[in-house]
Protein backbone atom coordinates (compact mmCIF):
# COMPACT_ATOMS: atom_id res chain seq x y z
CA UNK A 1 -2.51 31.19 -19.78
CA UNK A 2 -4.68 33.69 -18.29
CA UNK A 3 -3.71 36.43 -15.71
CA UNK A 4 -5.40 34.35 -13.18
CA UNK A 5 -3.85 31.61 -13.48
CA UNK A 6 -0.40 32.63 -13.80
CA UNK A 7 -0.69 34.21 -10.55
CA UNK A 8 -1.49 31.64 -9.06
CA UNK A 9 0.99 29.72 -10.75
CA UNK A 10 3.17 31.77 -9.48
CA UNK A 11 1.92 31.95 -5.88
CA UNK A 12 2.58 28.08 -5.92
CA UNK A 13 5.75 28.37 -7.26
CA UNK A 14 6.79 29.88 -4.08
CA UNK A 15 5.20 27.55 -1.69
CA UNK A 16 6.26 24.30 -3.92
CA UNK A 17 9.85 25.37 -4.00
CA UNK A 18 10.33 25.86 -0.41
CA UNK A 19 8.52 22.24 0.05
CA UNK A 20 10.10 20.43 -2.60
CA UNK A 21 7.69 20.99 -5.54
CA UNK A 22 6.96 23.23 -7.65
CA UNK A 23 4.35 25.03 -10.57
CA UNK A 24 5.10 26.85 -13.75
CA UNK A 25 4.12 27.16 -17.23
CA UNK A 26 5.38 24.87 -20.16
CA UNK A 27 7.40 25.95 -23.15
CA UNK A 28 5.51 26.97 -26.42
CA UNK A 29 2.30 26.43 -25.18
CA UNK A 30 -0.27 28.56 -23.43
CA UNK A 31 -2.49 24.75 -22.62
CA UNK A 32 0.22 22.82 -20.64
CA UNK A 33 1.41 23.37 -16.89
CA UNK A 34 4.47 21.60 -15.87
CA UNK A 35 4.60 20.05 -12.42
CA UNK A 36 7.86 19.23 -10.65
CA UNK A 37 5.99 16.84 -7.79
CA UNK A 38 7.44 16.10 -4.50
CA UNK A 39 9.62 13.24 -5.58
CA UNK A 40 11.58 16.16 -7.72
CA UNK A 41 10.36 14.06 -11.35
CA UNK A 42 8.37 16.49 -13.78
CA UNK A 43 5.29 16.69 -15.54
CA UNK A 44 3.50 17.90 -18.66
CA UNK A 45 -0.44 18.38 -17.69
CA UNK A 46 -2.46 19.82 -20.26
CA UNK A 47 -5.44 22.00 -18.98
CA UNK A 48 -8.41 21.73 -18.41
CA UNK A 49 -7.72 18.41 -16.27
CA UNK A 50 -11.48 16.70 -16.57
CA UNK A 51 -10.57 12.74 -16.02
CA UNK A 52 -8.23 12.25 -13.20
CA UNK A 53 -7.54 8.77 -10.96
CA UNK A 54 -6.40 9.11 -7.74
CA UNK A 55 -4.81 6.21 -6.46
CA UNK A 56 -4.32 7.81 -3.01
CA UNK A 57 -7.47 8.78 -0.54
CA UNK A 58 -5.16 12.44 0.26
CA UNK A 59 -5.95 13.23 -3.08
CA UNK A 60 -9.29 11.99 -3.36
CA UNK A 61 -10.47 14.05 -0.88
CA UNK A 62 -8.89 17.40 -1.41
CA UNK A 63 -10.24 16.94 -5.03
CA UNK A 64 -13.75 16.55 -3.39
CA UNK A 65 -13.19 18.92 -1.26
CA UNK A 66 -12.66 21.67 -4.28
CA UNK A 67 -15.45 20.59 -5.69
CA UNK A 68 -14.43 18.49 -8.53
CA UNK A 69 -15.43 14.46 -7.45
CA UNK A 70 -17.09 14.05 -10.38
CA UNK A 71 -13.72 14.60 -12.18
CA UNK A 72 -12.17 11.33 -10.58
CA UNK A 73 -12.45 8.17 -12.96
CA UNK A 74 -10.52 5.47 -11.19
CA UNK A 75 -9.55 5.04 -7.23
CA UNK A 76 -7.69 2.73 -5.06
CA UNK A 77 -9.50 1.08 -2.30
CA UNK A 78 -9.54 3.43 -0.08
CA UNK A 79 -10.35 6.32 -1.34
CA UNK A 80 -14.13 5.63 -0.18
CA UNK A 81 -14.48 8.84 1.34
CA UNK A 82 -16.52 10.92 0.94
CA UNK A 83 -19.37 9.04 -0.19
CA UNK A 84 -20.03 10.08 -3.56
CA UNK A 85 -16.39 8.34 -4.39
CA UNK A 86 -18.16 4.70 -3.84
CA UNK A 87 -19.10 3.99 -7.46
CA UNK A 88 -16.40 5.41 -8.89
CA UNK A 89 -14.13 2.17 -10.35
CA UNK A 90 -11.39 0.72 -8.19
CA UNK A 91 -8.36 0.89 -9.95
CA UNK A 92 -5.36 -0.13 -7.27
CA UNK A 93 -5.68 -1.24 -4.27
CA UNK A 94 -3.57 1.49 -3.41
CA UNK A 95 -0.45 3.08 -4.89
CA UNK A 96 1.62 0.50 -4.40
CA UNK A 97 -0.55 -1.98 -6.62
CA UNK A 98 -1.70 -0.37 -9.55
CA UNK A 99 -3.95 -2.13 -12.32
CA UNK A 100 -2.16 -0.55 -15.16
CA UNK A 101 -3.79 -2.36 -17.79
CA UNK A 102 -6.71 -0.88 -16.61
CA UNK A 103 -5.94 3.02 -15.70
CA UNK A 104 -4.23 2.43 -19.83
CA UNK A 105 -7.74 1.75 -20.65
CA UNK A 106 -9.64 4.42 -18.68
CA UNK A 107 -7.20 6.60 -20.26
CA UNK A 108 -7.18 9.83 -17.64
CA UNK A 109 -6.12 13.02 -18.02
CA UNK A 110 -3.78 12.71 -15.14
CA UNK A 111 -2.93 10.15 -12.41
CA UNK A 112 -2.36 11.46 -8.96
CA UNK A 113 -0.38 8.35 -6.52
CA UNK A 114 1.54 8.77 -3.36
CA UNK A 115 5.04 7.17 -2.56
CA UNK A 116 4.35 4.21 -2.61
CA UNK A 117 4.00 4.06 -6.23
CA UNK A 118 7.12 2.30 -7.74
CA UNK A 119 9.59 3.80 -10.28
CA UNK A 120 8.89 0.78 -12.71
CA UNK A 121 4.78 1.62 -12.22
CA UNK A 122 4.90 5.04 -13.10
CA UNK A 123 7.06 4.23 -16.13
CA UNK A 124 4.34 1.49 -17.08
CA UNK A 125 1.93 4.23 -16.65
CA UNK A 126 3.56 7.14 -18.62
CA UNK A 127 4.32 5.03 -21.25
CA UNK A 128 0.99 5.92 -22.75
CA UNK A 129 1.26 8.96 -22.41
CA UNK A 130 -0.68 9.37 -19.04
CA UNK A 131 0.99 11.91 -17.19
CA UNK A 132 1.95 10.87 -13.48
CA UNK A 133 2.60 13.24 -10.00
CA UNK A 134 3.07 11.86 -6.80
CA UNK A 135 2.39 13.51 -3.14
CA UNK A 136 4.03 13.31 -0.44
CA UNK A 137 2.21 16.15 1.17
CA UNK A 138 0.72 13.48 4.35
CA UNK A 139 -0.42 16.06 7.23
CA UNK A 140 -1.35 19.14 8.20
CA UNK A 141 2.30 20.90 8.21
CA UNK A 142 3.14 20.09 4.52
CA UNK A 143 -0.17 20.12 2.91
CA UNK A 144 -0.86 23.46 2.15
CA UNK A 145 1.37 23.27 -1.43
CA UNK A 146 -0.28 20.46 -2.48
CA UNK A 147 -3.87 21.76 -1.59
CA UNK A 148 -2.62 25.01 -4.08
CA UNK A 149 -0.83 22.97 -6.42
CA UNK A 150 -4.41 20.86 -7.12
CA UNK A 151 -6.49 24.27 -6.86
CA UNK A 152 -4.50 25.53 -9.57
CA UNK A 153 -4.56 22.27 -11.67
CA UNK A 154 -8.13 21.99 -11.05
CA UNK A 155 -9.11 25.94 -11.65
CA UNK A 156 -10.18 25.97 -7.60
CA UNK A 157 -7.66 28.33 -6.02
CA UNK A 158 -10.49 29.93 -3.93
CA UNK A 159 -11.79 27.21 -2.90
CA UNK A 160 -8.34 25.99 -2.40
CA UNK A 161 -7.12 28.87 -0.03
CA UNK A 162 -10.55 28.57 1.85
CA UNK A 163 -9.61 25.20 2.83
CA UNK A 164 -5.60 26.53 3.50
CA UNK A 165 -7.09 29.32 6.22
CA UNK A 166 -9.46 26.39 7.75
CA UNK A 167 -6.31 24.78 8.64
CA UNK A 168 -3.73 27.72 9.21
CA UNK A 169 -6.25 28.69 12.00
CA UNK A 170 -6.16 25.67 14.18
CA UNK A 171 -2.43 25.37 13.11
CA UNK A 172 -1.87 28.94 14.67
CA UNK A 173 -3.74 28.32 17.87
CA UNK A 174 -1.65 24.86 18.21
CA UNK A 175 1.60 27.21 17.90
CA UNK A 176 1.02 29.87 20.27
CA UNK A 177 -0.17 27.51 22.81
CA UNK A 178 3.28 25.36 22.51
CA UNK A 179 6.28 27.23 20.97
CA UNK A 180 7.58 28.94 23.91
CA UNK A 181 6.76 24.93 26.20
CA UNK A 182 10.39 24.23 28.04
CA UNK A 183 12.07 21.01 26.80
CA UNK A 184 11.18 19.80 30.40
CA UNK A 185 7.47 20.62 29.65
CA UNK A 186 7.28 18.62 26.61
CA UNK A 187 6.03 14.95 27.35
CA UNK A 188 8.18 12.29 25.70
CA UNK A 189 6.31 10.34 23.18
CA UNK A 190 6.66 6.82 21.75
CA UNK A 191 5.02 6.84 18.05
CA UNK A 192 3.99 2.76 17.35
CA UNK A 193 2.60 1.79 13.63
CA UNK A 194 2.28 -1.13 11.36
CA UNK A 195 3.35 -3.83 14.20
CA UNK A 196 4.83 -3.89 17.50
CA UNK A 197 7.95 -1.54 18.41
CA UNK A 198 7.91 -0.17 14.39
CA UNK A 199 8.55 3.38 15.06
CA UNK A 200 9.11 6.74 13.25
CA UNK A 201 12.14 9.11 13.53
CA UNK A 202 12.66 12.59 12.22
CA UNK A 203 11.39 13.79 8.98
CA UNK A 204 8.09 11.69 9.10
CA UNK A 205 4.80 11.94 9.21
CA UNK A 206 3.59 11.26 13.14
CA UNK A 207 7.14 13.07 14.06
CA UNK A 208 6.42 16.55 12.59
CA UNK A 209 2.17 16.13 14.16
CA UNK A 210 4.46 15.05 17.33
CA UNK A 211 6.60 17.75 17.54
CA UNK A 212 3.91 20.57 16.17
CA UNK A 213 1.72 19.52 18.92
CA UNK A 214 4.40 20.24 21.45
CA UNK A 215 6.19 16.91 22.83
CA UNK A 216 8.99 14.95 22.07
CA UNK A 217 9.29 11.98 19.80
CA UNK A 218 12.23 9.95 21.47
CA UNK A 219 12.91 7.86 18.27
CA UNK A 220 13.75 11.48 16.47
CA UNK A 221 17.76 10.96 16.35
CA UNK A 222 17.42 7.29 15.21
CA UNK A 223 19.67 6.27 11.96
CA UNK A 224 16.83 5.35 9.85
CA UNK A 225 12.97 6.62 9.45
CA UNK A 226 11.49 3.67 10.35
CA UNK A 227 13.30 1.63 12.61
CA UNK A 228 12.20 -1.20 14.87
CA UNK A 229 13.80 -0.87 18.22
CA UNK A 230 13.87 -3.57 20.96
CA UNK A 231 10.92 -3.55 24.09
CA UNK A 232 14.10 -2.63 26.65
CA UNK A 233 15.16 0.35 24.65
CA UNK A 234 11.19 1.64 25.20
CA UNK A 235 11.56 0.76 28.59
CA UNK A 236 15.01 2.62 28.93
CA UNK A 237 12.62 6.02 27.70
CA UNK A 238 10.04 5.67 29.83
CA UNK A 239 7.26 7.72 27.07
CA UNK A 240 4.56 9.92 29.36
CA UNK A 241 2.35 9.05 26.14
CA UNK A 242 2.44 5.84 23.44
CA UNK A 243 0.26 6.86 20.30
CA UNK A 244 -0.52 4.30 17.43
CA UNK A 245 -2.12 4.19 14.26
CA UNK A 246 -5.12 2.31 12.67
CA UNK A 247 -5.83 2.37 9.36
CA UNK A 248 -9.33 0.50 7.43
CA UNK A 249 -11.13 -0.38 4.23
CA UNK A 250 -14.69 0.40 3.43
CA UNK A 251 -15.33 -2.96 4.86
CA UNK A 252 -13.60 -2.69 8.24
CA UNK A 253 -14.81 -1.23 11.26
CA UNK A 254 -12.39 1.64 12.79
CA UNK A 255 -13.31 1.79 16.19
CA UNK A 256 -12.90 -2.40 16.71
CA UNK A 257 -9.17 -1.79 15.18
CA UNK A 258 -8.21 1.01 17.27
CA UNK A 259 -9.51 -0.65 20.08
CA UNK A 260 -7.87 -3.82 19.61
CA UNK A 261 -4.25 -2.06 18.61
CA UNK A 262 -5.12 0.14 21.66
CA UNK A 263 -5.31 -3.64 24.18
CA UNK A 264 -2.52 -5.33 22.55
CA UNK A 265 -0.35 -2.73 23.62
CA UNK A 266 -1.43 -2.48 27.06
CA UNK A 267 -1.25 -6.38 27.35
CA UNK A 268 2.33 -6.20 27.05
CA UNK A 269 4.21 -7.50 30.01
CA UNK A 270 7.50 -5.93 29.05
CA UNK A 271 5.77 -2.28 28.73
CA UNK A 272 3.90 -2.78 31.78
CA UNK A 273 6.60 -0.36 34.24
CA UNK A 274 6.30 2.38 31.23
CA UNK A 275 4.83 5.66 32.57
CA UNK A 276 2.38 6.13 29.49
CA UNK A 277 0.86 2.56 30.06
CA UNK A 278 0.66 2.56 33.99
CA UNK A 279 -1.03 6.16 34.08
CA UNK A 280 -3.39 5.09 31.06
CA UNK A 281 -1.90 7.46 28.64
CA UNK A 282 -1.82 5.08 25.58
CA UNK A 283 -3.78 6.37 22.40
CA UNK A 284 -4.55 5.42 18.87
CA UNK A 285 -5.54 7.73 15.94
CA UNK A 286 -7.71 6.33 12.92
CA UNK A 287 -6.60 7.00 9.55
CA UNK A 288 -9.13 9.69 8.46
CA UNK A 289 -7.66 12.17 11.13
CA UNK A 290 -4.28 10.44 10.80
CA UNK A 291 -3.00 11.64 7.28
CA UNK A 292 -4.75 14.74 4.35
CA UNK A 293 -6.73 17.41 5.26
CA UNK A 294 -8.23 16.11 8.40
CA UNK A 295 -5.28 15.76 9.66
CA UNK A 296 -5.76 19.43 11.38
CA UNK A 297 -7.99 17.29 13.47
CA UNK A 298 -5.51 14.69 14.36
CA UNK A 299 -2.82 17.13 15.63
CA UNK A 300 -5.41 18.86 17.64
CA UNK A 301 -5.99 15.33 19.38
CA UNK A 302 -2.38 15.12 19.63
CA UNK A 303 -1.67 18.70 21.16
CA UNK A 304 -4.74 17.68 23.99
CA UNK A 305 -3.43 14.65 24.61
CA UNK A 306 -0.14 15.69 25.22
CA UNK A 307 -1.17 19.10 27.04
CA UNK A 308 -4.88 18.47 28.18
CA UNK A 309 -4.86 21.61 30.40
CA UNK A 310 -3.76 23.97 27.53
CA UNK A 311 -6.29 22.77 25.20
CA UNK A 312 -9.43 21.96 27.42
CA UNK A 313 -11.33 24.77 25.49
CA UNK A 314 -10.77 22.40 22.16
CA UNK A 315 -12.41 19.81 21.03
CA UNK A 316 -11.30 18.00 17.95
CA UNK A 317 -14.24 15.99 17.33
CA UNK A 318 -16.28 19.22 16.98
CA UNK A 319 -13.51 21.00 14.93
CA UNK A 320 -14.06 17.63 12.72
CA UNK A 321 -17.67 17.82 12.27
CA UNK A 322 -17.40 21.69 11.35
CA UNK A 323 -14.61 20.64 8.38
CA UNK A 324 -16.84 17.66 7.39
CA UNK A 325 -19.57 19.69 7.14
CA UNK A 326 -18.19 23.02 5.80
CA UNK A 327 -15.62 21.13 3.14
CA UNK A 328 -17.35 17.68 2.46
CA UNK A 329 -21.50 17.97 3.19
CA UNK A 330 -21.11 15.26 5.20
CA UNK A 331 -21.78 14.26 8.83
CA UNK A 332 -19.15 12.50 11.50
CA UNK A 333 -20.50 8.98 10.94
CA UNK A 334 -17.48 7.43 13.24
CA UNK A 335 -15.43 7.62 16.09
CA UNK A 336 -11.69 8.22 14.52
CA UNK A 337 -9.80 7.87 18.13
CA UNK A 338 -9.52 5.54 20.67
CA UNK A 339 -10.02 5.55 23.51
């Protein structure tokens, strides 16, 4: 492996280790990196990766974003963005529902899934000999290793690390604006996905954006990560802000289900004493600012909505358009919040 390389290699090592992954070289070969992914399972890749599915849109797009589309063979169904990932073959509708038969036939290089890929998939998968990593690198506080772990895989660690400082630098602005906020200053928060009074506690997704953005998520301390907690126990909180989640296909229009998870919520008799739903403070983010790289963008909607006067020089939607346009070529074609 050349110096280059193994520097980088090494660079990730660090990074991956401290987020439960990690990069180094493989035994008796100079071809072959081994990749402990974030589920802790290892993997033999031999270089140069050229045919790669990515059954998870996170993926997808950093792997656009470094320049290397054209390397993606298969997709799951929603991976449709950018563009230029249309024609490419659907392979899963997403990670959890694999077409095996067919990723055996397309025969990649590598497969990249998320989490929700099953033990007993992956095994079906590996068994010929397709090697298999999963991320669970889902927003902007944890994504950095997997950004370097791909730019490394992919021979793009500078355009890897151009994309890490994009995202660093609205991460740093979002820090020194909250990390000296009293508890008392912090709005309470409510975090709402899948169906009504789902929720997340500590160690999840919408909880770290929640807590990096400067409020408080008061399911944090609950038992499980995704419990489902009765309408009085909301009431009991009293959230200054409710926040929910919308997620579509290439098919779906975003806007019509933000906007409808956005009414159901406020139609709710029991919720109608909260503080977040009297004052109007009730939001929902879309899934392309929700979870990956633009993710930046959703936790600078999160820090303005929970703090509008310490961020009323920012605003996301341009910070989006710059990424999309810097990173992707492409334009902001949609409206990824609501309201």
């Amino acid at each position: 492996m050349n110096g280059k390389l193994l520097g980088g290699a090494l660079l990730a090592l660090i990074l991956f280790c401290l987020l439960g992954a990690c990069v180094g070289t493989g035994e008796g070969t100079d071809d072959i990196i081994t990749i402990v992914d974030g589920t802790g399972k290892s993997a033999n890749i031999s270089l140069p990766v050229e045919r790669i599915v990515s059954i998870t849109s996170r993926a997808s797009e950093i792997i656009s974003v470094l320049g290397s589309e054209d390397r993606i063979v298969g997709r799951d169904s929603y991976s449709f963005f950018p563009s230029s990932l249309k024609d490419v073959p659907v392979v899963a509708e997403s990670s959890y529902s694999p077409n095996i038969e067919l990723i055996h036939k397309i025969d990649p290089d590598l497969v990249i899934a998320d989490s929700m890929l099953s033990e007993d998939d992956r095994k079906k998968i590996e068994a010929a000999g397709i090697p298999v990593i999963v991320e669970t690198a889902l927003d902007s506080t944890t994504i950095e290793a997997f950004v370097s772990h791909l730019g490394i895989l992919l021979d793009k660690e500078e355009q890897a690390q151009e994309l890490i400082n994009f995202i660093k630098k609205y991460q740093d602005i979002i820090k020194e604006r909250t990390e000296d906020l009293k508890s008392e200053d912090k709005p309470a928060v409510y975090i709402e996905i899948g169906y009504p009074y789902s929720t997340m506690a500590s160690a999840t997704t919408f909880h770290n954006l929640t807590i990096a953005a400067g409020g408080i998520n008061i399911a944090a301390d609950q038992p499980i990560k995704y419990p489902i907690m009765d309408p009085e126990w909301i009431v009991e909180r009293d959230p200054d802000i409710i926040f929910s989640y919308a997620t579509n296909t290439a098919e779906e229009n975003l806007t019509d289900k933000m906007k409808e998870i956005h009414d159901e919520i406020l139609s709710r008799p029991e919720l109608n004493d909260v503080k977040a739903v009297k004052e109007g403070r009730v939001y929902v983010l879309g899934n392309p600012v929700a979870w990956g790289i633009r993710s930046i963008v959703g936790e600078l909607w999160l820090a303005k909505w929970l703090h509008p006067d310490l961020f009323e020089d920012i605003d996301p939607e341009t910070v989006d358009r710059e990424l999309l346009d810097e990173f992707f070529g492409e334009d902001l074609t949609e409206k990824c919040v609501y309201p």
